[in-house]
N, C-alpha and C. Protein backbone atom coordinates (compact mmCIF):
# COMPACT_ATOMS: atom_id res chain seq x y z
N UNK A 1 0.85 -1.16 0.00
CA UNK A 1 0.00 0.00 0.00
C UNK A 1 0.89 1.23 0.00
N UNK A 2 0.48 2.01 -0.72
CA UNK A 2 1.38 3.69 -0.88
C UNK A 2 1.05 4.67 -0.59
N UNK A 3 1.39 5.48 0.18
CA UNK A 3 1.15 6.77 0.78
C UNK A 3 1.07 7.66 -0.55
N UNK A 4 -0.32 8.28 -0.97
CA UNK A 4 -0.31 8.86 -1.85
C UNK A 4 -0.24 10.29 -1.69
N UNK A 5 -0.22 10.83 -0.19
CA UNK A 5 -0.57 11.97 0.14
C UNK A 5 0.32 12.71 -0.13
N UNK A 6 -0.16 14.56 -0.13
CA UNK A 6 0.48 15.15 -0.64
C UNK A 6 -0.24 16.46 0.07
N UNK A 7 1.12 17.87 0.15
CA UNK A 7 0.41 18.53 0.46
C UNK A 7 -0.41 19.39 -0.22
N UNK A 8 -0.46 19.09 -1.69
CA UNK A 8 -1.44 19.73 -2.78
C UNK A 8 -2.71 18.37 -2.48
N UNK A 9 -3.16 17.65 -2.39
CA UNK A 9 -3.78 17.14 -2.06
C UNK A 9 -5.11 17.91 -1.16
N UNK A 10 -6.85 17.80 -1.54
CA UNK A 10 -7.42 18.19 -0.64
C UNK A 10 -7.63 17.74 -0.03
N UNK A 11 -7.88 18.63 1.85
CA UNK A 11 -8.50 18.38 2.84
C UNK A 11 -7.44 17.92 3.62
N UNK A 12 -5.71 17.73 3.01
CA UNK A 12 -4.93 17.57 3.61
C UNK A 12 -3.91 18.56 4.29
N UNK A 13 -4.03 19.99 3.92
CA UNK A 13 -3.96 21.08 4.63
C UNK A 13 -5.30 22.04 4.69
N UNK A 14 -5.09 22.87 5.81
CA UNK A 14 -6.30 23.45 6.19
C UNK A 14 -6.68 24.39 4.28
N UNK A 15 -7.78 24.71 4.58
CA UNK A 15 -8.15 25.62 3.43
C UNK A 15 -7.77 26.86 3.31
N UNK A 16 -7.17 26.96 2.43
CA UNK A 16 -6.52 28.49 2.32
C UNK A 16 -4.84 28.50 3.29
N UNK A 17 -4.21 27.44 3.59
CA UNK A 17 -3.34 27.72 4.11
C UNK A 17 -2.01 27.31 2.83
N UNK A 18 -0.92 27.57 2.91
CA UNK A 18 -0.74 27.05 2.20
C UNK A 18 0.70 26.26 1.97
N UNK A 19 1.58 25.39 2.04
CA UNK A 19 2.80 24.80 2.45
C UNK A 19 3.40 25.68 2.91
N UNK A 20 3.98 25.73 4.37
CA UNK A 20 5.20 26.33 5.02
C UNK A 20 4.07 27.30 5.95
N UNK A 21 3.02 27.91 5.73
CA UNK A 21 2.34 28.51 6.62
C UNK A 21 1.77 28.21 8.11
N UNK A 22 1.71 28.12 8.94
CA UNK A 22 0.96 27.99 9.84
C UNK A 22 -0.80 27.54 10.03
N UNK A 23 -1.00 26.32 10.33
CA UNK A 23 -2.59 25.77 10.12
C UNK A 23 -3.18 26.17 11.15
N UNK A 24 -4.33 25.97 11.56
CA UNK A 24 -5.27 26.40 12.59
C UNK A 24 -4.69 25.47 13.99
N UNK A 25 -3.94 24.19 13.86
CA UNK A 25 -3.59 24.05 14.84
C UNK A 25 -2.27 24.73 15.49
N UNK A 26 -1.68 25.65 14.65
CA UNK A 26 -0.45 26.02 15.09
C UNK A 26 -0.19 27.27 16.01
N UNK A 27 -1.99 27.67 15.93
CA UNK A 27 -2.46 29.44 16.53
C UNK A 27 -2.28 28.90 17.88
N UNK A 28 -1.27 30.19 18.34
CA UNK A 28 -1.48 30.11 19.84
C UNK A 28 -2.61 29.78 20.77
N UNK A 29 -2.73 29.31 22.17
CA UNK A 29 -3.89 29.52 23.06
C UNK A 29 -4.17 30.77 23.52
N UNK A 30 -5.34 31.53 23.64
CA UNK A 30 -5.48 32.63 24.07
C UNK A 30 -6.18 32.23 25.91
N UNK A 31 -5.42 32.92 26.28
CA UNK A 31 -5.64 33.07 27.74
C UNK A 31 -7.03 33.55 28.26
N UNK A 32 -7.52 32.73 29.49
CA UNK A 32 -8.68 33.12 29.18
C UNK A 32 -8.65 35.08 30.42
N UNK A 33 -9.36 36.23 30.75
CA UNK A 33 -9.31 37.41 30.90
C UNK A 33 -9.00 36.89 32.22
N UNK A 34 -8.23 38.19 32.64
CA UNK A 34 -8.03 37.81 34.24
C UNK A 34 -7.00 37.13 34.52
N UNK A 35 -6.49 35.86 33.72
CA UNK A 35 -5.96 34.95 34.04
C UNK A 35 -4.04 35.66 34.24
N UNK A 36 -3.70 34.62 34.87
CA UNK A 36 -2.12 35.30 35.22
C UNK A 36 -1.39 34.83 33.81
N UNK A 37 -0.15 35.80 32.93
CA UNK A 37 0.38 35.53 31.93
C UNK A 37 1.14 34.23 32.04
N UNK A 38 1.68 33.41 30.95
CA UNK A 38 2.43 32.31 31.09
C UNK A 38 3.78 32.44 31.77
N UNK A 39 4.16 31.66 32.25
CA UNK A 39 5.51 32.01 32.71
C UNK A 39 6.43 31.85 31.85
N UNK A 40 7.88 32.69 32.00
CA UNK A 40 9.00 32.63 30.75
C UNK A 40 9.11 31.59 29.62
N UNK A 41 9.72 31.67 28.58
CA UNK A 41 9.35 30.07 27.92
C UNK A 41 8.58 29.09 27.74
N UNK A 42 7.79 29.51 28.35
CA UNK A 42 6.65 28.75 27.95
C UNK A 42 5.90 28.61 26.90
N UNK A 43 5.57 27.39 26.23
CA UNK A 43 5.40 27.31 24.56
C UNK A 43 6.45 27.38 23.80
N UNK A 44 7.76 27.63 24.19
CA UNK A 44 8.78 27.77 23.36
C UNK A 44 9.54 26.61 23.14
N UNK A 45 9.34 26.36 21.63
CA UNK A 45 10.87 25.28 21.67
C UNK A 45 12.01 25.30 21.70
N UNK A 46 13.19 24.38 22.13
CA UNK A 46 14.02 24.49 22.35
C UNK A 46 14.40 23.79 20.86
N UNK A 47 16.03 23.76 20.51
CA UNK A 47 16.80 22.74 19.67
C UNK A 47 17.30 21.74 20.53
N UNK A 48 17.40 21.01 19.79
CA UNK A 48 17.63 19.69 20.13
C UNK A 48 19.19 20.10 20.87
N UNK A 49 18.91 19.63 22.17
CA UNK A 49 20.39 19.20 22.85
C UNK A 49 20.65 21.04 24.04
N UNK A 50 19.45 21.73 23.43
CA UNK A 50 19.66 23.15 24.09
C UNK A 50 19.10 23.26 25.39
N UNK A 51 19.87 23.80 26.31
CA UNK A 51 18.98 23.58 27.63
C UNK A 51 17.87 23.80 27.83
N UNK A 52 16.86 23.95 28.45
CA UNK A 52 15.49 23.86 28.77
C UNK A 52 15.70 25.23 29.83
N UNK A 53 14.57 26.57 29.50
CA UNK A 53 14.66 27.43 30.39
C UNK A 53 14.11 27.18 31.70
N UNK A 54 14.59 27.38 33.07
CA UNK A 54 13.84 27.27 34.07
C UNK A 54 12.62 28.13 34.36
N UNK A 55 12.11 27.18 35.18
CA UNK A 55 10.23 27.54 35.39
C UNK A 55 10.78 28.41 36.57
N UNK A 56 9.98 29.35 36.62
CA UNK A 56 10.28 30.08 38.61
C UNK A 56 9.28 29.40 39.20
N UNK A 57 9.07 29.28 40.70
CA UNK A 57 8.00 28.77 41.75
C UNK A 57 6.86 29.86 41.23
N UNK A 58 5.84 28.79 41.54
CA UNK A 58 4.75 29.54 41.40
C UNK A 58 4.65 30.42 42.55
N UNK A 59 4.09 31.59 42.82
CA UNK A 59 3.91 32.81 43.07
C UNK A 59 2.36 33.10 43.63
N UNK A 60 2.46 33.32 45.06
CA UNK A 60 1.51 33.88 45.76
C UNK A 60 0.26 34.94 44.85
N UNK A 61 -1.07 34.62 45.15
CA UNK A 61 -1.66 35.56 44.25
C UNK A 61 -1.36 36.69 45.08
N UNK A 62 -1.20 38.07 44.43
CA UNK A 62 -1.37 39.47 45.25
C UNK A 62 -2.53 39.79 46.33
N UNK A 63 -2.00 40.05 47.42
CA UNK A 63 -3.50 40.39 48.60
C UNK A 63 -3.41 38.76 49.20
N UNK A 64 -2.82 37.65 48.82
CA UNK A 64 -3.47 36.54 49.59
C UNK A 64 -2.64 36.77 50.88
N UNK A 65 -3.11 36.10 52.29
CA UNK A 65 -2.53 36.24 53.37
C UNK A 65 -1.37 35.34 53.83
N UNK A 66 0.03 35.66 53.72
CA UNK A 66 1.19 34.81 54.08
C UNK A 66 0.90 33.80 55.86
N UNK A 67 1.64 32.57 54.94
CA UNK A 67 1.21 31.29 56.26
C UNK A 67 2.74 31.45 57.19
N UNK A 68 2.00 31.60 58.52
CA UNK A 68 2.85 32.21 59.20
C UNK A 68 3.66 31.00 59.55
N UNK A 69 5.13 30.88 60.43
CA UNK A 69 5.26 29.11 61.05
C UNK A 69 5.39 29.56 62.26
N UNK A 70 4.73 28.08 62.99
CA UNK A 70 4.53 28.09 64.05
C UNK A 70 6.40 28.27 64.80
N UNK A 71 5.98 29.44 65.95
CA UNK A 71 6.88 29.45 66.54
C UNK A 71 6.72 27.98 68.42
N UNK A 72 5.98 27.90 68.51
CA UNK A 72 5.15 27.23 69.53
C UNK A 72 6.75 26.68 69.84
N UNK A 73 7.17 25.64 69.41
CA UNK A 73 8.38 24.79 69.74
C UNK A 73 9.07 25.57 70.43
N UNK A 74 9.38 26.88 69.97
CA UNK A 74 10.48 27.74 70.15
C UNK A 74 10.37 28.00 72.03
N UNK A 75 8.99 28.40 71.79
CA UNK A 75 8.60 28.90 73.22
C UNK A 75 8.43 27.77 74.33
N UNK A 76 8.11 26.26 74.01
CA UNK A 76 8.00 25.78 74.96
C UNK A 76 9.70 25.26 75.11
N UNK A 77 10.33 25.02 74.55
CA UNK A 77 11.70 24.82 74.36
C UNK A 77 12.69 26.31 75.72
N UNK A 78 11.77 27.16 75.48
CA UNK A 78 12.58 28.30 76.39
C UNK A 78 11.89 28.22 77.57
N UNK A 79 10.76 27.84 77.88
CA UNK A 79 9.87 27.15 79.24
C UNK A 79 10.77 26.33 79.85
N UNK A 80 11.40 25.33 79.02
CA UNK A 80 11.57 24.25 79.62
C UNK A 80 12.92 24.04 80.01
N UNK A 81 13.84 25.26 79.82
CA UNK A 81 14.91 25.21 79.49
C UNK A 81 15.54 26.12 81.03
N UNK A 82 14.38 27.28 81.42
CA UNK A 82 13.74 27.98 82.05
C UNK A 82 14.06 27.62 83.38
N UNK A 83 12.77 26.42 83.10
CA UNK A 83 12.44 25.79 85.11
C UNK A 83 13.52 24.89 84.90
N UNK A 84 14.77 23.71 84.11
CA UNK A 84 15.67 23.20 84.40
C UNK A 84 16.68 24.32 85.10
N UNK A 85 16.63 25.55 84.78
CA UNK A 85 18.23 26.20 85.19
C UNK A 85 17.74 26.60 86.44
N UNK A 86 15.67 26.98 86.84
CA UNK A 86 15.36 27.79 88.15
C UNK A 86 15.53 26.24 89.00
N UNK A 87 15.38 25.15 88.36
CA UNK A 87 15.63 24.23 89.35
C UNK A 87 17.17 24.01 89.74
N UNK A 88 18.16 23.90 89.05
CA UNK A 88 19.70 24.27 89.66
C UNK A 88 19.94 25.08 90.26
N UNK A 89 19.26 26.55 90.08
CA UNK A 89 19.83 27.52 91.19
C UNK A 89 19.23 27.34 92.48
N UNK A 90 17.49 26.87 92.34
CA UNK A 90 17.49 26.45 93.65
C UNK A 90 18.02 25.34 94.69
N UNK A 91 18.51 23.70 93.75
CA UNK A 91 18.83 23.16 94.53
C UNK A 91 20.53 23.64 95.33
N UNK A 92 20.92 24.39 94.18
CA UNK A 92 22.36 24.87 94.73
C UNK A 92 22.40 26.16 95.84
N UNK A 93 21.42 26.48 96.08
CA UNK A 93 21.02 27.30 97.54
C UNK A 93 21.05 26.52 98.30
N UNK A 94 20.16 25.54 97.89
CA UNK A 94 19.78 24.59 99.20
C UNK A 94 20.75 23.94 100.10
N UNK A 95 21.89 23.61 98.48
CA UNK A 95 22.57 22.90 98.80
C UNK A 95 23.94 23.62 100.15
N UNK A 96 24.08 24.52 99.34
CA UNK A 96 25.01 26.19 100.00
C UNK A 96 24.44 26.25 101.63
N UNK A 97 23.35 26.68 101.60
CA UNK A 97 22.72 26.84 102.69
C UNK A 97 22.10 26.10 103.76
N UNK A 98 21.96 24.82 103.20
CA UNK A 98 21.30 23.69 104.32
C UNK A 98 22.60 22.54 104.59
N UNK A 99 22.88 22.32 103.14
CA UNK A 99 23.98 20.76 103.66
C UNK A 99 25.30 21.00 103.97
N UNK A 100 25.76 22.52 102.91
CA UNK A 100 27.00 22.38 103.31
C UNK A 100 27.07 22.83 104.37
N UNK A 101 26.97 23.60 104.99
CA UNK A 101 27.76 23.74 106.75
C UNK A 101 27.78 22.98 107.62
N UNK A 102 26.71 21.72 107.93
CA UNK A 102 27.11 20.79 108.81
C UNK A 102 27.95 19.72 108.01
N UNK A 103 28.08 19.83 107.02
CA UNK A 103 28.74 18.63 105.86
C UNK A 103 30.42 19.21 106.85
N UNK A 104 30.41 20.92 106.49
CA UNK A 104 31.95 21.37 106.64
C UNK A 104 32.48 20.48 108.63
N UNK A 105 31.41 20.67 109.31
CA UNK A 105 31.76 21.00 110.60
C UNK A 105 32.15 19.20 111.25
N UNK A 106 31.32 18.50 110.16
CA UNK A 106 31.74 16.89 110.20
C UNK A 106 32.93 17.06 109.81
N UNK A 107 33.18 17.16 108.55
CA UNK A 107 34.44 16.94 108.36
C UNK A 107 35.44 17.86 108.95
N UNK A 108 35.57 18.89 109.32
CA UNK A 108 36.61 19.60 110.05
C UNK A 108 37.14 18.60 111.64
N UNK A 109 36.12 18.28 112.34
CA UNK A 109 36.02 17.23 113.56
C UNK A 109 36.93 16.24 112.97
N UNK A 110 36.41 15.76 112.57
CA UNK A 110 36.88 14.04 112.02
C UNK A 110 38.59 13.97 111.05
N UNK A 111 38.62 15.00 110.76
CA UNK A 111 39.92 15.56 110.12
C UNK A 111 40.98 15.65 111.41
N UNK A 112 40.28 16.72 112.16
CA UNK A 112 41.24 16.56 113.49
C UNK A 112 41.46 15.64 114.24
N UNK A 113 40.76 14.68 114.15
CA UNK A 113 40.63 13.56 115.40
C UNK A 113 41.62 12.48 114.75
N UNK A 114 41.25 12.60 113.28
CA UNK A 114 42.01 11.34 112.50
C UNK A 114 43.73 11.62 112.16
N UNK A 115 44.14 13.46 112.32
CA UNK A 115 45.17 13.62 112.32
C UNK A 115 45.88 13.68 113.74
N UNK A 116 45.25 13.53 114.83
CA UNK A 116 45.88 13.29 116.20
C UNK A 116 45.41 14.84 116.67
N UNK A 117 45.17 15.61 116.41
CA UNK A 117 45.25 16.75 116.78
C UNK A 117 43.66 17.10 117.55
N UNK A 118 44.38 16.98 119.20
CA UNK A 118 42.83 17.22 120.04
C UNK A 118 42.45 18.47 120.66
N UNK A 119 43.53 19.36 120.45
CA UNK A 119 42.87 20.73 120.70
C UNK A 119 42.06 21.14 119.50
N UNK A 120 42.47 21.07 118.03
CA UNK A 120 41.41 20.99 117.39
C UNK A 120 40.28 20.93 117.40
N UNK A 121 40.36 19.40 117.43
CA UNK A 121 39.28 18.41 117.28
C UNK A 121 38.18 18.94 118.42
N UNK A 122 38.62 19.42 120.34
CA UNK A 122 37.63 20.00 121.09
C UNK A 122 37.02 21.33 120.52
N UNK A 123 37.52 22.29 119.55
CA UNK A 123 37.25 22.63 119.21
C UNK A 123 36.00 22.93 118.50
N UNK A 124 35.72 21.95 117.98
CA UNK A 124 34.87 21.64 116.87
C UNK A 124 33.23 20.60 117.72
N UNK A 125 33.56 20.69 119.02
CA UNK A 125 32.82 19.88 119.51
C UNK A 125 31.59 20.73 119.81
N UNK A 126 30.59 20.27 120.36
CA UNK A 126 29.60 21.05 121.38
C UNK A 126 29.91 21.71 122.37
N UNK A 127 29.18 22.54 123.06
CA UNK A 127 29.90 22.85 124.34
C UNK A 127 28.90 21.68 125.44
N UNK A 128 28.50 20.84 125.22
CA UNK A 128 28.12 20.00 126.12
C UNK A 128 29.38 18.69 125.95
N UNK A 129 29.83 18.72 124.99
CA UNK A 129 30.59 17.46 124.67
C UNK A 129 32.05 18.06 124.57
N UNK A 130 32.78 19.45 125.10
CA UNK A 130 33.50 19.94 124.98
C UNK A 130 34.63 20.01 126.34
N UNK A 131 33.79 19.48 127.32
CA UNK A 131 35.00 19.23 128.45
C UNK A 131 34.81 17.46 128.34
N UNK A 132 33.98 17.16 128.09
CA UNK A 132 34.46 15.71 128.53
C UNK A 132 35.29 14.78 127.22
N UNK A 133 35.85 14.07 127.59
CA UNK A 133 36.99 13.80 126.83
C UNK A 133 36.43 11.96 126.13
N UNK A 134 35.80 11.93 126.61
CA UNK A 134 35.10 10.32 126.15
C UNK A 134 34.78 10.48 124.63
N UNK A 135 34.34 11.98 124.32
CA UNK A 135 33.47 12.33 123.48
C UNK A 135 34.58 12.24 121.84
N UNK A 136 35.94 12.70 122.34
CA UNK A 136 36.99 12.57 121.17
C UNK A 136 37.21 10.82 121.27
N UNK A 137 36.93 10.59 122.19
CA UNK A 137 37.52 8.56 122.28
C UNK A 137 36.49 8.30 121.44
N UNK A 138 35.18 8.64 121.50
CA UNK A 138 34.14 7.85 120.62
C UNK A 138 34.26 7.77 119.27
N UNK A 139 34.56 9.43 118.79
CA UNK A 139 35.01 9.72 117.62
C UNK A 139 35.90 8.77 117.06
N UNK A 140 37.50 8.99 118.12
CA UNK A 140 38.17 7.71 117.48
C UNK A 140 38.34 6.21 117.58
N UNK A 141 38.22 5.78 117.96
CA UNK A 141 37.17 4.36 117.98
C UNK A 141 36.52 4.20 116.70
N UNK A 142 35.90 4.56 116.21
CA UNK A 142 35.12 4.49 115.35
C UNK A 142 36.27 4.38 114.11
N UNK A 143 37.70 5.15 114.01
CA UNK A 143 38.25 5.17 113.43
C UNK A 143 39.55 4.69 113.39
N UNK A 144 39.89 3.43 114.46
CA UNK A 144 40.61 3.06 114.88
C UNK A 144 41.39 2.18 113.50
N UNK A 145 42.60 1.80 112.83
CA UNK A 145 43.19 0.97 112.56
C UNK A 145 42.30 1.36 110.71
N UNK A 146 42.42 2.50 110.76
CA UNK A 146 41.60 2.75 108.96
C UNK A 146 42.35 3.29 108.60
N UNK A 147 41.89 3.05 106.93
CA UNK A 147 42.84 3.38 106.05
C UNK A 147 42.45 4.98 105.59
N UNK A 148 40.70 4.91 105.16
CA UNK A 148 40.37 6.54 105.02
C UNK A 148 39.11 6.63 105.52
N UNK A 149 38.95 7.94 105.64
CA UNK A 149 37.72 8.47 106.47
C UNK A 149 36.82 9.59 105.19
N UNK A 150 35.71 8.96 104.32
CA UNK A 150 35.10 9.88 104.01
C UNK A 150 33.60 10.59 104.56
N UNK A 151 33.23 11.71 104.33
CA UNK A 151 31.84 12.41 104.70
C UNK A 151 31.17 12.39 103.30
N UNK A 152 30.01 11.98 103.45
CA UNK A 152 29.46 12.06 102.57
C UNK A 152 28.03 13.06 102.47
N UNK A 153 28.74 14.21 101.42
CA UNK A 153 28.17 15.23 101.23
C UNK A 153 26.58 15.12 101.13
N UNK A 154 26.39 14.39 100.66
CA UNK A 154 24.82 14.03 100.25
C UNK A 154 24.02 12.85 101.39
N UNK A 155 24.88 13.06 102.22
CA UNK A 155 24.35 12.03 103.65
C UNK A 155 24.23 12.93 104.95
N UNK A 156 23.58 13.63 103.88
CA UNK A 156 23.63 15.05 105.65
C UNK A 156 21.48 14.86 105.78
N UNK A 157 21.32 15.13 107.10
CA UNK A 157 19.93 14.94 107.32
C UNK A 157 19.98 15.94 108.29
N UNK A 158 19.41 17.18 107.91
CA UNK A 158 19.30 18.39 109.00
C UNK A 158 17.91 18.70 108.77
N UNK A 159 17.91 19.19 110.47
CA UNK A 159 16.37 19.59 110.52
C UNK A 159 16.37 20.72 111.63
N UNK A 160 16.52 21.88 111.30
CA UNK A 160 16.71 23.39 111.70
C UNK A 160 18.13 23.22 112.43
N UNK A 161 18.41 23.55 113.80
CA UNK A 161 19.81 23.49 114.11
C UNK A 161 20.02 22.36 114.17
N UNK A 162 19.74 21.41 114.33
CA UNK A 162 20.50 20.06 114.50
C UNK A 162 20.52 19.05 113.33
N UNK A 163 21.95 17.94 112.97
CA UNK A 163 21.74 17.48 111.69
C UNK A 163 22.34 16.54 112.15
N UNK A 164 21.94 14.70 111.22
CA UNK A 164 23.04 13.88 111.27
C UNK A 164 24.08 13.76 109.65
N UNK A 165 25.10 13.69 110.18
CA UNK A 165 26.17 13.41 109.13
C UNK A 165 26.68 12.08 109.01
N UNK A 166 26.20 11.40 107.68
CA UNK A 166 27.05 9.93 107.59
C UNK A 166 28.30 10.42 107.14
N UNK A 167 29.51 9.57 107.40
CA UNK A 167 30.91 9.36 107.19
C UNK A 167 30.98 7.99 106.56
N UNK A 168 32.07 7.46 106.25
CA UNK A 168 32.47 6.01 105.53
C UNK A 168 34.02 5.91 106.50
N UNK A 169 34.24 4.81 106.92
CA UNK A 169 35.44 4.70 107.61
C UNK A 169 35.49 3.53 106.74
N UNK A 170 36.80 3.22 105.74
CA UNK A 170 37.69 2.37 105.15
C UNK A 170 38.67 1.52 105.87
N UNK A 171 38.50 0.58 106.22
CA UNK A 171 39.55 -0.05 107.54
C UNK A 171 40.49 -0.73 106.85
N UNK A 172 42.29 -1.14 107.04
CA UNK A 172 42.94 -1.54 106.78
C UNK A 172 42.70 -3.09 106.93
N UNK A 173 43.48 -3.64 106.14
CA UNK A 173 42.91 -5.70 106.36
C UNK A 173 42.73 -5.98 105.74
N UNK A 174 42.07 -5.81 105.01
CA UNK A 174 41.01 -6.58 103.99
C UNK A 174 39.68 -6.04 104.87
N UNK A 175 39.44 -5.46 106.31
CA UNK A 175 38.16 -5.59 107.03
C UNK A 175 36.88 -4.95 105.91
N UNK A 176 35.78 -5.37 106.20
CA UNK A 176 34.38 -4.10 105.51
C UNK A 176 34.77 -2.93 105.91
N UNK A 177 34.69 -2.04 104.59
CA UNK A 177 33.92 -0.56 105.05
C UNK A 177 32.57 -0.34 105.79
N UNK A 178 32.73 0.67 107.11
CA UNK A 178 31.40 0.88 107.62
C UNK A 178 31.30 2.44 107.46
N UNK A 179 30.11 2.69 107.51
CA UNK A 179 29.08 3.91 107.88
C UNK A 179 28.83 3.73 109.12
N UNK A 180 28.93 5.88 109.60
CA UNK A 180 28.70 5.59 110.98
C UNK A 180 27.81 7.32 110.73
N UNK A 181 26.76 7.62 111.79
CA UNK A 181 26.27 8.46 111.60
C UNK A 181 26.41 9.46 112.72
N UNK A 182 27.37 11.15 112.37
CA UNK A 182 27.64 12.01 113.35
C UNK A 182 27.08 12.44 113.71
N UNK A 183 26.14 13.13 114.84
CA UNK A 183 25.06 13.93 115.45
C UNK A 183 26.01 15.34 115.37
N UNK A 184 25.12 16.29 114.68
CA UNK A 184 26.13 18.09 114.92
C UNK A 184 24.92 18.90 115.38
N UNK A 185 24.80 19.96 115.91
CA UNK A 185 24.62 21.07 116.49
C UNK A 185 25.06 22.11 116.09
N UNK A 186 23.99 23.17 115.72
CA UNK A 186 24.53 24.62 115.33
C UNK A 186 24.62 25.47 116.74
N UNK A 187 25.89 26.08 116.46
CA UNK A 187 26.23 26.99 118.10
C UNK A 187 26.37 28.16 117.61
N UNK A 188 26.34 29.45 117.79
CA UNK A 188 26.56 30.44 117.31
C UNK A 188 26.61 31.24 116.01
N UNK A 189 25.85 30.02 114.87
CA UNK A 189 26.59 30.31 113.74
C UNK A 189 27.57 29.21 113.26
N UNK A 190 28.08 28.40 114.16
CA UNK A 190 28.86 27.38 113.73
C UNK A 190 28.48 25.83 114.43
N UNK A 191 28.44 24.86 113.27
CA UNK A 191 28.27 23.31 113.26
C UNK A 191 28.78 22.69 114.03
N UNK A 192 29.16 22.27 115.06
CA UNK A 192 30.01 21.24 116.38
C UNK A 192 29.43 19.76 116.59
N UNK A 193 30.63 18.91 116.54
CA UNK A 193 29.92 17.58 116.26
C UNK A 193 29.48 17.72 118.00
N UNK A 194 28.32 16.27 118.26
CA UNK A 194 27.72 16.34 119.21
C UNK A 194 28.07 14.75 119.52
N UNK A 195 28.81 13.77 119.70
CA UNK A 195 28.71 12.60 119.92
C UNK A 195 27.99 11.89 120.93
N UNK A 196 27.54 10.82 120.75
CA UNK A 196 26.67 10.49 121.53
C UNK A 196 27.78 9.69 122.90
């Protein structure tokens, strides 16, 4: 079968057009009123192998209302960030003001007693437990034949002037470590162990 067509042939180009012209399908689209213009290049051909022009983002109509972003995260993020630091400064008052001074007045005692030194060490006592002398024997006893003596900062239990202080006594031997718990007394402004 043979392709007889031709473009002198009728009904095979539009009427009245005529080779090399432009046919009714070749007329641009007309936009309909109102409508936004095409964007750059558009409808245009390229040659073969020629880059392709870029499209821009489509484009907000004029007057529409911009979508805001949520800041929300931001703010609970600074809430929370907030009560973690108001909670450090308060426990570090607490800590300043409630544990450490009988924490200091344990260990100042027990420092003296464990370095031999008993004018110190009465020092640091009560004044009920400050003439009698049993009161430094109890102390050392407790610390007899050890290797170290710690206080443990976070083993303080105070309740207005009066507090107990755990210690750790490390004994030479091979023996167990024990815990022993100091009774202190606030005197003047200052912590004095109170032994029982």
């Amino acid at each position: 079968m043979t392709d007889d067509r031709s473009d002198d042939q009728p009904g095979w180009a539009a009427p009245g057009s005529a080779p090399g012209e432009p046919g009714p399908w070749d007329t641009p689209a007309v936009a309909p009123p109102g409508a936004p213009p095409p964007p750059a290049g558009w409808g245009q051909q390229t040659a073969p192998g020629a880059a392709v022009p870029a499209v821009p983002p489509p484009q907000a109509a004029a007057g529409a209302p911009r979508r805001r972003r949520g800041k929300g995260w931001l703010v609970a993020l600074l809430v929370t960030l907030g009560a973690i630091v108001a909670i450090a400064i308060a426990g570090t008052v607490l800590f300043v003001t409630r544990t450490l001074p009988p924490y200091r007045g344990a260990d100042d005692v027990l420092s003296a007693v464990r370095r031999g030194d008993d004018n110190a060490a009465r020092n640091r006592l009560c004044s009920a437990d400050r003439v009698d002398e049993s009161a430094i024997r109890v102390i050392r006893d407790t610390m007899n034949d050890s290797k170290s003596v710690t206080v443990n900062a976070f083993g303080v239990d105070r309740s207005g002037s009066t507090a107990r202080v755990e210690f750790t006594v490390t004994y030479n031997g091979g023996k167990r470590s024990r815990s022993y718990h100091l009774p202190m007394v606030e005197e003047n402004g200052s912590w004095k162990a109170c032994p029982p």
